[in-house]
C-alpha atoms as a PDB file:
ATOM      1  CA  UNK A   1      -8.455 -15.695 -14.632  1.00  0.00           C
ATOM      2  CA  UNK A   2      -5.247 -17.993 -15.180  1.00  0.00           C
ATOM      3  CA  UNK A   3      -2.152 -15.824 -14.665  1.00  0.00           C
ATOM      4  CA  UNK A   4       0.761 -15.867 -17.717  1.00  0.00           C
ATOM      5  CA  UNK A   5       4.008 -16.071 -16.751  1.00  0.00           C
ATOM      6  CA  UNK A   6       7.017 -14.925 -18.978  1.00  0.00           C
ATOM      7  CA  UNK A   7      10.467 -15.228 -18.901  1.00  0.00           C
ATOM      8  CA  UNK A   8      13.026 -12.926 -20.272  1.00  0.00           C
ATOM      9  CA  UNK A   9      15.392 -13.075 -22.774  1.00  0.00           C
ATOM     10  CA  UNK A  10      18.545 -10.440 -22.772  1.00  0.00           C
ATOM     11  CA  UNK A  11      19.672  -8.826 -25.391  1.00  0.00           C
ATOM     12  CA  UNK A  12      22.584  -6.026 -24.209  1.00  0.00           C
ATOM     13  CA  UNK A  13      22.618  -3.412 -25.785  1.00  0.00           C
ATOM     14  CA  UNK A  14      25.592  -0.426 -26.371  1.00  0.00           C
ATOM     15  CA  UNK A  15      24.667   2.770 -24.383  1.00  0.00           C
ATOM     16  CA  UNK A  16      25.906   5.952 -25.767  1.00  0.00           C
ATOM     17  CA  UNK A  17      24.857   9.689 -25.291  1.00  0.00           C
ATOM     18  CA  UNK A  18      21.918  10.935 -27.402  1.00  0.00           C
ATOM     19  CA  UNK A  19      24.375  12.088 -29.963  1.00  0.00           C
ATOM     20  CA  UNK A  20      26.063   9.391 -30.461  1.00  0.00           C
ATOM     21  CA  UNK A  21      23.087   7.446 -30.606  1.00  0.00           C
ATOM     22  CA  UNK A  22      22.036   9.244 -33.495  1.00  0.00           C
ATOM     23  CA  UNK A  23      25.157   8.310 -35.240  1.00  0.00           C
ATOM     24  CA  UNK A  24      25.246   4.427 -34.407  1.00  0.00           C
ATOM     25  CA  UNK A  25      20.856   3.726 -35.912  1.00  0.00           C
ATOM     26  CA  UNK A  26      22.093  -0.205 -34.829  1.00  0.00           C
ATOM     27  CA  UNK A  27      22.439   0.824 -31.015  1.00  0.00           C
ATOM     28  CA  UNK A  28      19.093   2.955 -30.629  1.00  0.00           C
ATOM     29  CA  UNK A  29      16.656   0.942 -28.092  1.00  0.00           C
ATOM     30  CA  UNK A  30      13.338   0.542 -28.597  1.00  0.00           C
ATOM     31  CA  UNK A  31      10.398   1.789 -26.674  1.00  0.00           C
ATOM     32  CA  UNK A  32       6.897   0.698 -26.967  1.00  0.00           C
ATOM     33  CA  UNK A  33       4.478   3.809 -27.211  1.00  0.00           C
ATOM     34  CA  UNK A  34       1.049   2.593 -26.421  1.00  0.00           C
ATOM     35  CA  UNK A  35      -1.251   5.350 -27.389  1.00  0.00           C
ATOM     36  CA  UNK A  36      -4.904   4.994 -29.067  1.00  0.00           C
ATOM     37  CA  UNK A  37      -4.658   8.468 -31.391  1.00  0.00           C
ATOM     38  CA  UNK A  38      -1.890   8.095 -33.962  1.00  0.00           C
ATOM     39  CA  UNK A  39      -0.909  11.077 -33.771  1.00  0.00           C
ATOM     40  CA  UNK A  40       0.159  11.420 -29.847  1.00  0.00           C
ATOM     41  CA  UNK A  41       1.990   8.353 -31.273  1.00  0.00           C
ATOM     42  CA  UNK A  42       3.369  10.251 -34.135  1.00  0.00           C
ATOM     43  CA  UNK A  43       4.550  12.908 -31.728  1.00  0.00           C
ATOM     44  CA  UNK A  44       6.405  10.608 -29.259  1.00  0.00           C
ATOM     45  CA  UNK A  45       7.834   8.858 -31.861  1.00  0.00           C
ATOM     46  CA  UNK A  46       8.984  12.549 -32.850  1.00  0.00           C
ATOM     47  CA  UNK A  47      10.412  13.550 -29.125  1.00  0.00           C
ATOM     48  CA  UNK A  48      11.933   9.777 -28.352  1.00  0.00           C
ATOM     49  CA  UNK A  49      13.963   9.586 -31.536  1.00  0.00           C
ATOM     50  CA  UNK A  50      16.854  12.781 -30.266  1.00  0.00           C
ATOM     51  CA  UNK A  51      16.848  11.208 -27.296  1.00  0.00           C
ATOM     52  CA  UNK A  52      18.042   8.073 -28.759  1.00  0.00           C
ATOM     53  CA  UNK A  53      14.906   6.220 -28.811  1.00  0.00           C
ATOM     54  CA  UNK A  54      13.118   4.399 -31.381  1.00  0.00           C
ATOM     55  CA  UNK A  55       9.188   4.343 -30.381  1.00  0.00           C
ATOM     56  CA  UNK A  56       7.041   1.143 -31.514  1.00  0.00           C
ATOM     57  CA  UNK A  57       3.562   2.601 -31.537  1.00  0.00           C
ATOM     58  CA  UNK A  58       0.693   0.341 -30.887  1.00  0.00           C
ATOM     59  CA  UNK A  59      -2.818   1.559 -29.991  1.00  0.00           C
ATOM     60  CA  UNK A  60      -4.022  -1.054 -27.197  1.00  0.00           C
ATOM     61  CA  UNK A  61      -2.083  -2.993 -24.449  1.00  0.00           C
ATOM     62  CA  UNK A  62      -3.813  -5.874 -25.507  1.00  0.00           C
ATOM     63  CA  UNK A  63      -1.133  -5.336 -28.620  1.00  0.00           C
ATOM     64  CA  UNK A  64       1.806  -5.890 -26.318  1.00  0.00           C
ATOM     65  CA  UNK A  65       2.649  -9.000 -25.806  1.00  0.00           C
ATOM     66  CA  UNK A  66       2.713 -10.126 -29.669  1.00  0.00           C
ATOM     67  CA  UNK A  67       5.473  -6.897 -29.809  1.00  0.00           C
ATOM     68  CA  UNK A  68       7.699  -7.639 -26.514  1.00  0.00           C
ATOM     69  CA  UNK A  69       7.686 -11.793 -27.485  1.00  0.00           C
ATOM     70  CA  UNK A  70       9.491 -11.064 -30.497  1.00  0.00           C
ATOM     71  CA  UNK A  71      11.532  -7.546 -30.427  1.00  0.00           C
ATOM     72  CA  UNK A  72      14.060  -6.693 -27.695  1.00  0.00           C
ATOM     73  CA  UNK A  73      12.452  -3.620 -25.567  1.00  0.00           C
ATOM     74  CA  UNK A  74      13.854  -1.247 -23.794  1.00  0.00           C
ATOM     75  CA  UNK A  75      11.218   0.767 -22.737  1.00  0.00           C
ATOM     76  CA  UNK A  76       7.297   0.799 -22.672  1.00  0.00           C
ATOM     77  CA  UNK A  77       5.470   4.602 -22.347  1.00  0.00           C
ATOM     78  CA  UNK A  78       1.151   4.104 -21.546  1.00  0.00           C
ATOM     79  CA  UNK A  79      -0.445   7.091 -22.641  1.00  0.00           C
ATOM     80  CA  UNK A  80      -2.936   7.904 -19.611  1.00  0.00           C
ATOM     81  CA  UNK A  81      -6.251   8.103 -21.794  1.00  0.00           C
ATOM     82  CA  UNK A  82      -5.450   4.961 -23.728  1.00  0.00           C
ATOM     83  CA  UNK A  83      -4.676   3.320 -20.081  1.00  0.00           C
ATOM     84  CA  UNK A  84      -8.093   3.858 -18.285  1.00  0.00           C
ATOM     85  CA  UNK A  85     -10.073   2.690 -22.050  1.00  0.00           C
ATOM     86  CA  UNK A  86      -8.155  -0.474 -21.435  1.00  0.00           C
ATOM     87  CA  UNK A  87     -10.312  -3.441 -20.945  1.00  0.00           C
ATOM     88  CA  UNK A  88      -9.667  -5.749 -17.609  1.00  0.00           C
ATOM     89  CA  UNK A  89      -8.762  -8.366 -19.173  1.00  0.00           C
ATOM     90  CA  UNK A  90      -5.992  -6.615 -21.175  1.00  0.00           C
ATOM     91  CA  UNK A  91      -5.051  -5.154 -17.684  1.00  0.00           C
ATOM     92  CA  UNK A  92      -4.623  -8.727 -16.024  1.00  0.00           C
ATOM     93  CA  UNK A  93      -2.981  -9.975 -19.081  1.00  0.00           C
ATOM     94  CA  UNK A  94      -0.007  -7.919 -19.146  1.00  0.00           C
ATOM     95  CA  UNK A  95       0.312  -6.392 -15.551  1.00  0.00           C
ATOM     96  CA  UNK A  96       3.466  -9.267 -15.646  1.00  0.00           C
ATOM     97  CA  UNK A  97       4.960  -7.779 -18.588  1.00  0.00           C
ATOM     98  CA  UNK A  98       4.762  -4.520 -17.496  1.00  0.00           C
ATOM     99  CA  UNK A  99       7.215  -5.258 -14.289  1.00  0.00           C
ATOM    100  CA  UNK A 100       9.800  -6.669 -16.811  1.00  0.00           C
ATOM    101  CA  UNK A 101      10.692  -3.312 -18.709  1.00  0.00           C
ATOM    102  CA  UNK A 102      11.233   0.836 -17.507  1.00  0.00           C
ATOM    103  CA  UNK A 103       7.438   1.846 -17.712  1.00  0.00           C
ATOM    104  CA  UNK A 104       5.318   5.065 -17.249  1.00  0.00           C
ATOM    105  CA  UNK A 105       2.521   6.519 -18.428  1.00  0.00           C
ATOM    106  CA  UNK A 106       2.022   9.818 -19.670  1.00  0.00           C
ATOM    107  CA  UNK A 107      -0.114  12.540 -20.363  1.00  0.00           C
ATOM    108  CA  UNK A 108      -0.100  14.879 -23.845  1.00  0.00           C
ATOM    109  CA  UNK A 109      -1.207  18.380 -23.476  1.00  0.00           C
ATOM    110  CA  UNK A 110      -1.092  20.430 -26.356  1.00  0.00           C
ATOM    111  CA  UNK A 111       2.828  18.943 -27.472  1.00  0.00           C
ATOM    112  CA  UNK A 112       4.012  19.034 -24.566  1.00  0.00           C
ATOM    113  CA  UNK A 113       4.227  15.174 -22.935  1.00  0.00           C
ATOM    114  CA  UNK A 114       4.646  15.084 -19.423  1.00  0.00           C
ATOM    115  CA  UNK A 115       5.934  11.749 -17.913  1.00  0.00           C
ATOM    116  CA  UNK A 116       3.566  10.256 -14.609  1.00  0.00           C
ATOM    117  CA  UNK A 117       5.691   8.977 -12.098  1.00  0.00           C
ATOM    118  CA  UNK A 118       8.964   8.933 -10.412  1.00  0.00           C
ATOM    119  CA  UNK A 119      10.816  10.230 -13.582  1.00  0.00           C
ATOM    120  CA  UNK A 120      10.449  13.811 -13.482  1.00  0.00           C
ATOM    121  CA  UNK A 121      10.435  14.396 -17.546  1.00  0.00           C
ATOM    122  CA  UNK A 122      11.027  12.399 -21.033  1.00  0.00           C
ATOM    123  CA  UNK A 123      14.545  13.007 -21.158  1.00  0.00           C
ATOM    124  CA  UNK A 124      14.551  11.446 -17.938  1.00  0.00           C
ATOM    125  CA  UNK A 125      12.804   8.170 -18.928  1.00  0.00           C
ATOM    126  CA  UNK A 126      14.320   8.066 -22.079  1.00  0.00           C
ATOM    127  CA  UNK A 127      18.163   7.741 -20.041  1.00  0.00           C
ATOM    128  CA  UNK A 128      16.552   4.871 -17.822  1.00  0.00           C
ATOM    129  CA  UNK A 129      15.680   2.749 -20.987  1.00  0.00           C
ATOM    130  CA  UNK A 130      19.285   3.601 -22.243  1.00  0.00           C
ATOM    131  CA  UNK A 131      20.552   2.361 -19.123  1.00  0.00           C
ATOM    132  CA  UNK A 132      18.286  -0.543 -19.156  1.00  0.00           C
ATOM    133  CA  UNK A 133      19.308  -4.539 -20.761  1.00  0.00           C
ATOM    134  CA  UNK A 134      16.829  -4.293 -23.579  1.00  0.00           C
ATOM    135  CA  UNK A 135      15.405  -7.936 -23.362  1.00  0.00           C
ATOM    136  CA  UNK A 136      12.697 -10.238 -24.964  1.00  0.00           C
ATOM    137  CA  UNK A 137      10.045 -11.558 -22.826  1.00  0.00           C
ATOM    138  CA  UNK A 138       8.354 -15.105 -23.857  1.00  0.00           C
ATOM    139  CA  UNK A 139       6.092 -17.544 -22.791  1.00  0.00           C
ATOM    140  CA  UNK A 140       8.503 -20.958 -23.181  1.00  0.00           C
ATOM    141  CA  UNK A 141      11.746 -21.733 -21.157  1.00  0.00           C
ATOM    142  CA  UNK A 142      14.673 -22.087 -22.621  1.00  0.00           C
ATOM    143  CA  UNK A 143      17.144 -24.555 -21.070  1.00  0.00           C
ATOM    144  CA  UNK A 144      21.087 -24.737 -21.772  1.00  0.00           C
ATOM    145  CA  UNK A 145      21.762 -27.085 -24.412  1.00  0.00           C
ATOM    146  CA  UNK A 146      25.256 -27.158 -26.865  1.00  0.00           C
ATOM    147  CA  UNK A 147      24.280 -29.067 -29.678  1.00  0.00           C
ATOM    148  CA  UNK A 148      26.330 -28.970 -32.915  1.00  0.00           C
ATOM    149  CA  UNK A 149      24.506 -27.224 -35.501  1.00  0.00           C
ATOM    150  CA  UNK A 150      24.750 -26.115 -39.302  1.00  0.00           C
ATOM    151  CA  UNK A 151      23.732 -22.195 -39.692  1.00  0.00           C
ATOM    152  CA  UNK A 152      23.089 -21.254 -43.459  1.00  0.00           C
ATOM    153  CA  UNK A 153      21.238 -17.805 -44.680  1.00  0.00           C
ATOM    154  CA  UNK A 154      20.068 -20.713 -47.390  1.00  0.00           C
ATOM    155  CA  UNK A 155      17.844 -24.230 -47.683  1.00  0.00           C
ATOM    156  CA  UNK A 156      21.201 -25.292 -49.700  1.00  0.00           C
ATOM    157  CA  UNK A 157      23.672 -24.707 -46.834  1.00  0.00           C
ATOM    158  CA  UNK A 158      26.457 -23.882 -49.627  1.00  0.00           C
ATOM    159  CA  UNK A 159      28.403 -21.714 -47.087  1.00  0.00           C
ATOM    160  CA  UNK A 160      26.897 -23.251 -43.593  1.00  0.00           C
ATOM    161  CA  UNK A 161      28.575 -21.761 -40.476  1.00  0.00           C
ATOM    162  CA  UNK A 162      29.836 -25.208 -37.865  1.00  0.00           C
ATOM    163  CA  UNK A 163      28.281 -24.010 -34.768  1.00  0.00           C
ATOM    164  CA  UNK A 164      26.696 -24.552 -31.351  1.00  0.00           C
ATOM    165  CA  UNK A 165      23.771 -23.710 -29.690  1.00  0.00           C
ATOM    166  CA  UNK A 166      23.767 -21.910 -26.563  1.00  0.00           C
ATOM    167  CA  UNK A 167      19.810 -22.306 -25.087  1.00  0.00           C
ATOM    168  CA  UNK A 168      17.298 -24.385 -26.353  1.00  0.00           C
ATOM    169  CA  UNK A 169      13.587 -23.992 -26.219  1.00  0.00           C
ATOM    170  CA  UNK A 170      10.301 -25.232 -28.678  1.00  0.00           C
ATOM    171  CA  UNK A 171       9.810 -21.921 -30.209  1.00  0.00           C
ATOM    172  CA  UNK A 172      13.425 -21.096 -30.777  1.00  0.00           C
ATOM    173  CA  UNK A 173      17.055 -21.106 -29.784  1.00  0.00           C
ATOM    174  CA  UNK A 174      20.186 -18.742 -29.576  1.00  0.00           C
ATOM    175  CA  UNK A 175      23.312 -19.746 -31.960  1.00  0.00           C
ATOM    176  CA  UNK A 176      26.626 -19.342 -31.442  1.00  0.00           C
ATOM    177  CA  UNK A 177      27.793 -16.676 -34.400  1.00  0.00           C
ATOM    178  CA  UNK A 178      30.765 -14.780 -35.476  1.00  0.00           C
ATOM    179  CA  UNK A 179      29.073 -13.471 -38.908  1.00  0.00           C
ATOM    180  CA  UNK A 180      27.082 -10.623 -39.170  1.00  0.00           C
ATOM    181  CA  UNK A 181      23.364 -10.899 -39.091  1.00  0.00           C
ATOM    182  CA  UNK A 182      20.694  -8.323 -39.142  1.00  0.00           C
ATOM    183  CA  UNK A 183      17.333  -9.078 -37.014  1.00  0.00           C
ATOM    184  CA  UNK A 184      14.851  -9.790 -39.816  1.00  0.00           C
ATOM    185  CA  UNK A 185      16.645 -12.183 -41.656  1.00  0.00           C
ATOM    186  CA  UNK A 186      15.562 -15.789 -42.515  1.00  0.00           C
ATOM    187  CA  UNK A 187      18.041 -18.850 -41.742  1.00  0.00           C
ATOM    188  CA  UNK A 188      18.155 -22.363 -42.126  1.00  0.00           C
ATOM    189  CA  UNK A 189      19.383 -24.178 -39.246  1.00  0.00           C
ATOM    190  CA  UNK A 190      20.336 -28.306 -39.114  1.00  0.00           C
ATOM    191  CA  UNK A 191      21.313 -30.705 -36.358  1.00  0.00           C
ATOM    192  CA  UNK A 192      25.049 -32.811 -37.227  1.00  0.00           C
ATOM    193  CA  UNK A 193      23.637 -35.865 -38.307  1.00  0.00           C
ATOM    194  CA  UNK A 194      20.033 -35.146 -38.879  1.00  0.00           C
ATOM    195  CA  UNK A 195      19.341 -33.679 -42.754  1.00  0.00           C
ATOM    196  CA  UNK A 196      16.102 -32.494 -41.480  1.00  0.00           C
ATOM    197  CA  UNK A 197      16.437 -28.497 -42.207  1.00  0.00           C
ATOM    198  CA  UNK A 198      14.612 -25.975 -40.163  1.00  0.00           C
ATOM    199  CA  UNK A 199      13.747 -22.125 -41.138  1.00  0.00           C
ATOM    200  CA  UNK A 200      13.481 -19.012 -38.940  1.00  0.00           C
ATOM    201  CA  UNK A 201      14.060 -15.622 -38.514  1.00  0.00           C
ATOM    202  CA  UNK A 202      16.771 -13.651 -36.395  1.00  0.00           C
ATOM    203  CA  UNK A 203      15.108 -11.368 -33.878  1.00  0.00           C
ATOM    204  CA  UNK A 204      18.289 -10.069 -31.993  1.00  0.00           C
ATOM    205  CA  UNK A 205      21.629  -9.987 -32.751  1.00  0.00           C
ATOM    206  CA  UNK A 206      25.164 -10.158 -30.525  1.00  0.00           C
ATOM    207  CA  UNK A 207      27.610  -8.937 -32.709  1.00  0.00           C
ATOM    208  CA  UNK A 208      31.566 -10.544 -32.468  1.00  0.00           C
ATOM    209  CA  UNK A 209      33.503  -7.900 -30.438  1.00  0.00           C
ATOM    210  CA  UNK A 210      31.250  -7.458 -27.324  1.00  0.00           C
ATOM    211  CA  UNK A 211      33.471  -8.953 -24.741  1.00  0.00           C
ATOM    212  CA  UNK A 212      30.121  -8.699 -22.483  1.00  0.00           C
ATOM    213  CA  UNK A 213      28.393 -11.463 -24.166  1.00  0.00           C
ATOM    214  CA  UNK A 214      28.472 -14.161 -26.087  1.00  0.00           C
ATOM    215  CA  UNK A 215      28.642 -13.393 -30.158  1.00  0.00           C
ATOM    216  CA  UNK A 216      25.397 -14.683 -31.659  1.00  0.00           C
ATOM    217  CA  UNK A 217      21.849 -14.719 -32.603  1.00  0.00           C
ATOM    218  CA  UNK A 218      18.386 -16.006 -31.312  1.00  0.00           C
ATOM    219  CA  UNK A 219      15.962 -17.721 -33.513  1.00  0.00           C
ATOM    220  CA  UNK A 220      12.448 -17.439 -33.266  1.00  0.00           C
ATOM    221  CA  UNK A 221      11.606 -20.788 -35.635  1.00  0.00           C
ATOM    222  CA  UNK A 222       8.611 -21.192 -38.103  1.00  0.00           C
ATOM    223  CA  UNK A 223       8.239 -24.982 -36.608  1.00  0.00           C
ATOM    224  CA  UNK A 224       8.402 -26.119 -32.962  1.00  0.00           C
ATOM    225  CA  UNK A 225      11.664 -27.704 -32.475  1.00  0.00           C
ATOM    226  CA  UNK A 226      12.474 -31.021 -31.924  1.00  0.00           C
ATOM    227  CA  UNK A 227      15.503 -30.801 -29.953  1.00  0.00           C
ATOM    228  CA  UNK A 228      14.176 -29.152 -27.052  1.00  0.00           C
ATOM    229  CA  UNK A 229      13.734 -32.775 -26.305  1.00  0.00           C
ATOM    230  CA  UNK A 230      17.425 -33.953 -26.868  1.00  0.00           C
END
């Protein structure tokens, strides 16, 4: 079987006790919960979110890599059961992916969920994936390009930002941004001198103020990109 490679994409992200975690919603990291019954989901989605942890539950790891391509992850939990049903082929597929994040499985026994590994419990785990970059694995490089560039949260570009990007790749790109944006939201995005006007959604954010990184946002666009070429 022909191995996948993937590449990662960092997204830092604030790390802050459990309480103050709870306070600041926009600086809880995500971990994927991969669990077959929806309720053991349910019920780590219950125990991750003190800890400061928002849980993505999927049923399959064949599910993964359409989450980790597009959301910045912090974390990924295997329930043990769910883990041995898993097919080869959804083994081979994301074994790669797997090295990329914190991972462990675990085992549910009655509601208490007991972490396999070198972690010793959940609380445990959970303060690795704090710890951790939360990043964005996917399957096309992106290379460093600074092209000028018109952002606009509309087709019209009435209040277009002047801007740069930063990396360049078919599927998408990260923009220089000093505005606040919200991962979700669609944009409109234009090359200086071209009137050709591309759409796309924001799947991470770098807010203004983070001296750690550059402010910004990467675009995951609904069109491959013609620049990647430029």
């Amino acid at each position: 079987m022909q191995s996948i490679s993937f590449r990662v994409q960092v997204a830092r992200v604030a790390v802050f006790a459990p309480a103050e975690l709870r306070e600041r919603n926009e600086c809880v990291v995500m971990c994927v919960v991969m669990a077959f019954d929806a309720e053991i989901r349910k019920l780590l989605e219950a125990q991750l979110r003190p800890l400061g942890l928002e849980a993505k539950g999927i049923s399959s790891l064949g599910e993964l890599p359409a989450v980790v391509t597009c959301t910045p992850v912090g974390g990924i939990l295997l329930e043990l059961a769910t883990s041995v049903r898993s097919t080869p082929q959804e083994k081979d597929a994301t074994h790669a992916l797997l090295q990329l994040f914190p991972f462990a499985r675990f085992r549910v026994t009655g509601s208490e969920v007991r972490i396999l590994g070198d972690e010793k419990s959940l609380e445990e785990f959970a303060l690795r994936c704090q710890q951790f970059e939360a990043r964005i694995a996917r399957r096309d490089s992106r290379e460093n390009k600074y092209l000028a560039v018109y952002l606009s949260r509309d087709s019209r570009f009435e209040d277009a930002e002047k801007t740069i990007t930063i990396n360049v790749g078919k599927s998408g790109c990260f923009v220089y941004s000093n505005r606040e944006w919200k991962p979700g939201e669609t944009v409109w995005l234009r090359l200086s001198g071209d009137e050709t006007a591309l759409s796309g959604t924001v799947r991470y954010c770098h807010p203004w103020g983070n001296n750690k990184t550059i402010p910004g946002i990467g675009l995951q666009l609904n069109t491959t990109l013609p620049w990647a070429e430029i």
